[in-house]
N, C-alpha and C. Protein backbone atom coordinates (compact mmCIF):
# COMPACT_ATOMS: atom_id res chain seq x y z
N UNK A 1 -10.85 -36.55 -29.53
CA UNK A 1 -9.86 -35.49 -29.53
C UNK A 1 -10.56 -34.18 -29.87
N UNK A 2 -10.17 -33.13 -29.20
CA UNK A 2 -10.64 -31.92 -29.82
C UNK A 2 -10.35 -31.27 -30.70
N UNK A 3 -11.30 -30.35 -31.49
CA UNK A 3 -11.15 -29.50 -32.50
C UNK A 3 -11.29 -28.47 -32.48
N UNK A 4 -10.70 -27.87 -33.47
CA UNK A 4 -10.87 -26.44 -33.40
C UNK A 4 -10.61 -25.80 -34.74
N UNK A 5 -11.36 -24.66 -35.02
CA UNK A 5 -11.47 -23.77 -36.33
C UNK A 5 -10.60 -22.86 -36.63
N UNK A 6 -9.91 -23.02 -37.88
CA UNK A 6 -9.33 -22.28 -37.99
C UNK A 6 -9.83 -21.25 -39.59
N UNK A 7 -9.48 -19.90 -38.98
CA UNK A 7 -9.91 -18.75 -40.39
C UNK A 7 -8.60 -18.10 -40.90
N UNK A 8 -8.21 -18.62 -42.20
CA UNK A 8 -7.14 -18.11 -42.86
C UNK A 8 -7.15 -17.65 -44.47
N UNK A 9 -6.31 -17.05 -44.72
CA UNK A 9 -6.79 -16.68 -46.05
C UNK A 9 -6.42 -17.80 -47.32
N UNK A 10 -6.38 -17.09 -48.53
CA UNK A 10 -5.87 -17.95 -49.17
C UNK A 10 -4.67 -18.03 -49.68
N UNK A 11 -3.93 -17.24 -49.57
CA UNK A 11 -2.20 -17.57 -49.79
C UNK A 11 -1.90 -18.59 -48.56
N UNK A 12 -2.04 -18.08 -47.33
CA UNK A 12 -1.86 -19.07 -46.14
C UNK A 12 -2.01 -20.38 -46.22
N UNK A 13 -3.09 -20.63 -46.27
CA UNK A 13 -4.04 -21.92 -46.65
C UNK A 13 -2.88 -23.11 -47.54
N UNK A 14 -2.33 -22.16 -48.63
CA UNK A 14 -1.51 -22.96 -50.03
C UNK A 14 -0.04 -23.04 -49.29
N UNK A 15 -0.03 -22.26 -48.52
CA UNK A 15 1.26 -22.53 -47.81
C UNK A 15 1.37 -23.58 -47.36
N UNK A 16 0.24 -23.56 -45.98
CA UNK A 16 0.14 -25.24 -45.20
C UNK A 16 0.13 -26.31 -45.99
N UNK A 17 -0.80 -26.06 -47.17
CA UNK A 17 -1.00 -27.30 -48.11
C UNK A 17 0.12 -27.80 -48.39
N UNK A 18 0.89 -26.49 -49.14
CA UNK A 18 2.11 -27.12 -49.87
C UNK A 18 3.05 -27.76 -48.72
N UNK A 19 3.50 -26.81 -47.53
CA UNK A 19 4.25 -27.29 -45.96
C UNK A 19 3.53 -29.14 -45.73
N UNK A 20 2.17 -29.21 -45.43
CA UNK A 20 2.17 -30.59 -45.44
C UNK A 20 2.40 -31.44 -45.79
N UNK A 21 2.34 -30.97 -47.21
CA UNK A 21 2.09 -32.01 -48.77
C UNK A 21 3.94 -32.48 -48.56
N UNK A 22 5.00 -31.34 -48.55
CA UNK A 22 6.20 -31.82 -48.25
C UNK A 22 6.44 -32.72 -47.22
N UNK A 23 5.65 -32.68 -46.76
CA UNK A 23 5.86 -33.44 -45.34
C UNK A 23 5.53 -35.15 -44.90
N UNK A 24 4.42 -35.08 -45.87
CA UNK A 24 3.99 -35.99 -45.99
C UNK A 24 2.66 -36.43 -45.00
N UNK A 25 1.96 -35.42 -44.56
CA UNK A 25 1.26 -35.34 -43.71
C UNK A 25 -0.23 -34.46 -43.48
N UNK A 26 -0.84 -34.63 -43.21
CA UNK A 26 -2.27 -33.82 -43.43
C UNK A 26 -2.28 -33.03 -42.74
N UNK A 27 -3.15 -31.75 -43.33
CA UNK A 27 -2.61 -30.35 -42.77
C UNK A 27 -3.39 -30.18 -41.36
N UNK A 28 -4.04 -31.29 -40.41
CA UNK A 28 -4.19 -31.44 -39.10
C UNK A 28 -3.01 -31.73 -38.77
N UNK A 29 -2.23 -32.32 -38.62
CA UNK A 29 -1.25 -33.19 -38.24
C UNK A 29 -0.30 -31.94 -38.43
N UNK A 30 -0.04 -31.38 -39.12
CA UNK A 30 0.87 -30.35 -39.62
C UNK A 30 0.59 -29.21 -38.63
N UNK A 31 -0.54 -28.68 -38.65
CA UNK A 31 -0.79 -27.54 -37.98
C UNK A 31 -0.54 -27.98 -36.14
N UNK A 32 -1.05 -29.06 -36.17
CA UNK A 32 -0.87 -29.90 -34.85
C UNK A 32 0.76 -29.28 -34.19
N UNK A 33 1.85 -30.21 -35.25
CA UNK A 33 3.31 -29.84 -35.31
C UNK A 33 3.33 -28.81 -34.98
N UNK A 34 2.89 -27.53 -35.65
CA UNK A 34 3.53 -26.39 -35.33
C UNK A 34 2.82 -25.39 -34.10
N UNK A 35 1.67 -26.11 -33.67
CA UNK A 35 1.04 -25.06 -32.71
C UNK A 35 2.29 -26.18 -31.51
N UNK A 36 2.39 -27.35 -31.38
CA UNK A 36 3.16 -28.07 -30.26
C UNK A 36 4.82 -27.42 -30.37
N UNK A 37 5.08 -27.00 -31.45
CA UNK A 37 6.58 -26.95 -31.69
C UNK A 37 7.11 -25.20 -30.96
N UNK A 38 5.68 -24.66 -31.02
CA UNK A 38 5.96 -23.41 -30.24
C UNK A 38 5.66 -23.27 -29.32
N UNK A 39 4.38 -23.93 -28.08
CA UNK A 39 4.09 -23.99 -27.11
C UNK A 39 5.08 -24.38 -26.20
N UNK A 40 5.57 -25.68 -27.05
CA UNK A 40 6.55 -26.45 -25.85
C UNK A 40 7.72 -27.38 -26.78
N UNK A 41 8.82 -26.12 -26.91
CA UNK A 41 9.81 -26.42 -27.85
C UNK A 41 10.81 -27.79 -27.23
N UNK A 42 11.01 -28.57 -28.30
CA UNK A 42 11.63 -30.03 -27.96
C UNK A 42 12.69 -29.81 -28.59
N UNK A 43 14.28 -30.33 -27.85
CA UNK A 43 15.34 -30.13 -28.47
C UNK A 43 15.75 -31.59 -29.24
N UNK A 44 16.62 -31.64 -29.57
CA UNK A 44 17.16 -33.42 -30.06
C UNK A 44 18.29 -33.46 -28.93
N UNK A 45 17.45 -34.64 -28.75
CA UNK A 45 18.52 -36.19 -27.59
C UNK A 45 19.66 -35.53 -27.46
N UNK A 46 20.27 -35.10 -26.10
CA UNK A 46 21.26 -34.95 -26.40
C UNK A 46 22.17 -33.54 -26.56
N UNK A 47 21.03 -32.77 -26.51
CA UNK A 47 21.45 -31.38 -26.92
C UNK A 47 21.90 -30.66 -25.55
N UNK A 48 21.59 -30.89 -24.31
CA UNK A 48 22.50 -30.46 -23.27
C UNK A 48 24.06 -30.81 -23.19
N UNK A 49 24.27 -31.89 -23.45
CA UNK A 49 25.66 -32.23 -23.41
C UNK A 49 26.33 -31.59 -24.67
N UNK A 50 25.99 -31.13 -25.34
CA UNK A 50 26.92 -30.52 -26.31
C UNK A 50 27.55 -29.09 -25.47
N UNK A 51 27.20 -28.73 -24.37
CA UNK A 51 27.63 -27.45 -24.22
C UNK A 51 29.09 -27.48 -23.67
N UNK A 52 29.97 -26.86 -24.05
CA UNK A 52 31.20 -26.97 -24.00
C UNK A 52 32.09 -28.12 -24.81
N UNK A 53 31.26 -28.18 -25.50
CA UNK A 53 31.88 -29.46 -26.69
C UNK A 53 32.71 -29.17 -27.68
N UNK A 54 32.69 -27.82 -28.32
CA UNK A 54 34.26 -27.92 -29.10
C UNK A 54 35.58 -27.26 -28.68
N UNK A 55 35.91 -28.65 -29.40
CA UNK A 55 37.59 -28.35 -28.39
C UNK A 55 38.21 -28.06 -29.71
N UNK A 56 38.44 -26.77 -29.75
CA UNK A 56 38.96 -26.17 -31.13
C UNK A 56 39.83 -25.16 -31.00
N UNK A 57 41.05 -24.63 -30.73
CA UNK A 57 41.85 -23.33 -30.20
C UNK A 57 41.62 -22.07 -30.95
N UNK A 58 41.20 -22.40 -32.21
CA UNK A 58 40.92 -21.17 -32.85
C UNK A 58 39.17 -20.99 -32.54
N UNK A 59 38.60 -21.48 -31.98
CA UNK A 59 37.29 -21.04 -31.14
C UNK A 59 37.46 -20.63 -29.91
N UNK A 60 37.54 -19.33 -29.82
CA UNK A 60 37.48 -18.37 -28.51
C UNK A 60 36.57 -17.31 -28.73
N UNK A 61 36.58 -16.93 -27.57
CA UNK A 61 35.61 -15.74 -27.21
C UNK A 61 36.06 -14.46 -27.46
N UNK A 62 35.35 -13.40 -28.32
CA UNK A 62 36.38 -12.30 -28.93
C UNK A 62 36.56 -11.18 -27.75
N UNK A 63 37.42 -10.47 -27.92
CA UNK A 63 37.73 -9.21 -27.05
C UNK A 63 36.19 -8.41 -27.16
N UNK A 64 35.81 -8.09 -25.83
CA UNK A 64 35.11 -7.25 -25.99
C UNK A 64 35.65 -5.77 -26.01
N UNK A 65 34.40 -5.46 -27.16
CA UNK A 65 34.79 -3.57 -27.49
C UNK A 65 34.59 -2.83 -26.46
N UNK A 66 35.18 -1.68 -26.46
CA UNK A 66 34.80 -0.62 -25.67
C UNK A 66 34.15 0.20 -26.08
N UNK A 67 33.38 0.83 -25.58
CA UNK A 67 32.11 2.23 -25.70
C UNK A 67 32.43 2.97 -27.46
N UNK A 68 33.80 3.08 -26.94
CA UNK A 68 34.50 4.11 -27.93
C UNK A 68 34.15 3.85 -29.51
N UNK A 69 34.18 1.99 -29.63
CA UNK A 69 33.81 1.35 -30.90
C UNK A 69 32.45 1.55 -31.47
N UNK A 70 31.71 2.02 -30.68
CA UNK A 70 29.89 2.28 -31.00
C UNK A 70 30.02 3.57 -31.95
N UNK A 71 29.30 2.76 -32.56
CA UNK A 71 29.12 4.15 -34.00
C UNK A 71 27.95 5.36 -33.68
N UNK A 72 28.44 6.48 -33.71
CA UNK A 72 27.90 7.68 -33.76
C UNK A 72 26.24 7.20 -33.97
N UNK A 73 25.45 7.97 -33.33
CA UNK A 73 23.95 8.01 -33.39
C UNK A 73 23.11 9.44 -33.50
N UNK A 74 22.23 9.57 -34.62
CA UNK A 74 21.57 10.85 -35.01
C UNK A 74 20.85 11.18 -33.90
N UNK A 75 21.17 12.62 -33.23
CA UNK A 75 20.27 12.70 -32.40
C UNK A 75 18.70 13.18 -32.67
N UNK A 76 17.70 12.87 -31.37
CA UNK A 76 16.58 13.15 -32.21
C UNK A 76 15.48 14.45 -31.86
């Protein structure tokens, strides 16, 4: 598998530590997680079918404002 170097300081460093250490996992494995979790974001099982899923009457879509509601802006 490949490797690669990483240069960080030392608050950073105690971050991952501590982020792994919660985790239960070594801060390869950890850093692994988070360079994969932003490259190529994974949803949970399932998460397409939720769309249009609550059936709730007091969940609606609000009136949209008009222009008029925009608050004054300093000109520059």
């Amino acid at each position: 598998m490949p490797q690669i170097s990483l240069y960080i300081d030392e608050p950073t460093l105690k971050k991952v530590e501590t982020a792994a250490l919660r985790e239960h996992v070594s801060i390869s494995k950890w850093v692994a997680r988070q360079i994969r979790a932003r490259i190529e974001p994974v949803y949970p099982a399932g998460y397409e079918e939720l769309f249009g899923s609550i059936d709730d009457p007091t969940f609606e879509e609000p009136q949209e404002l008009g222009i008029g509601a925009d608050v004054g802006r300093e000109g520059l």
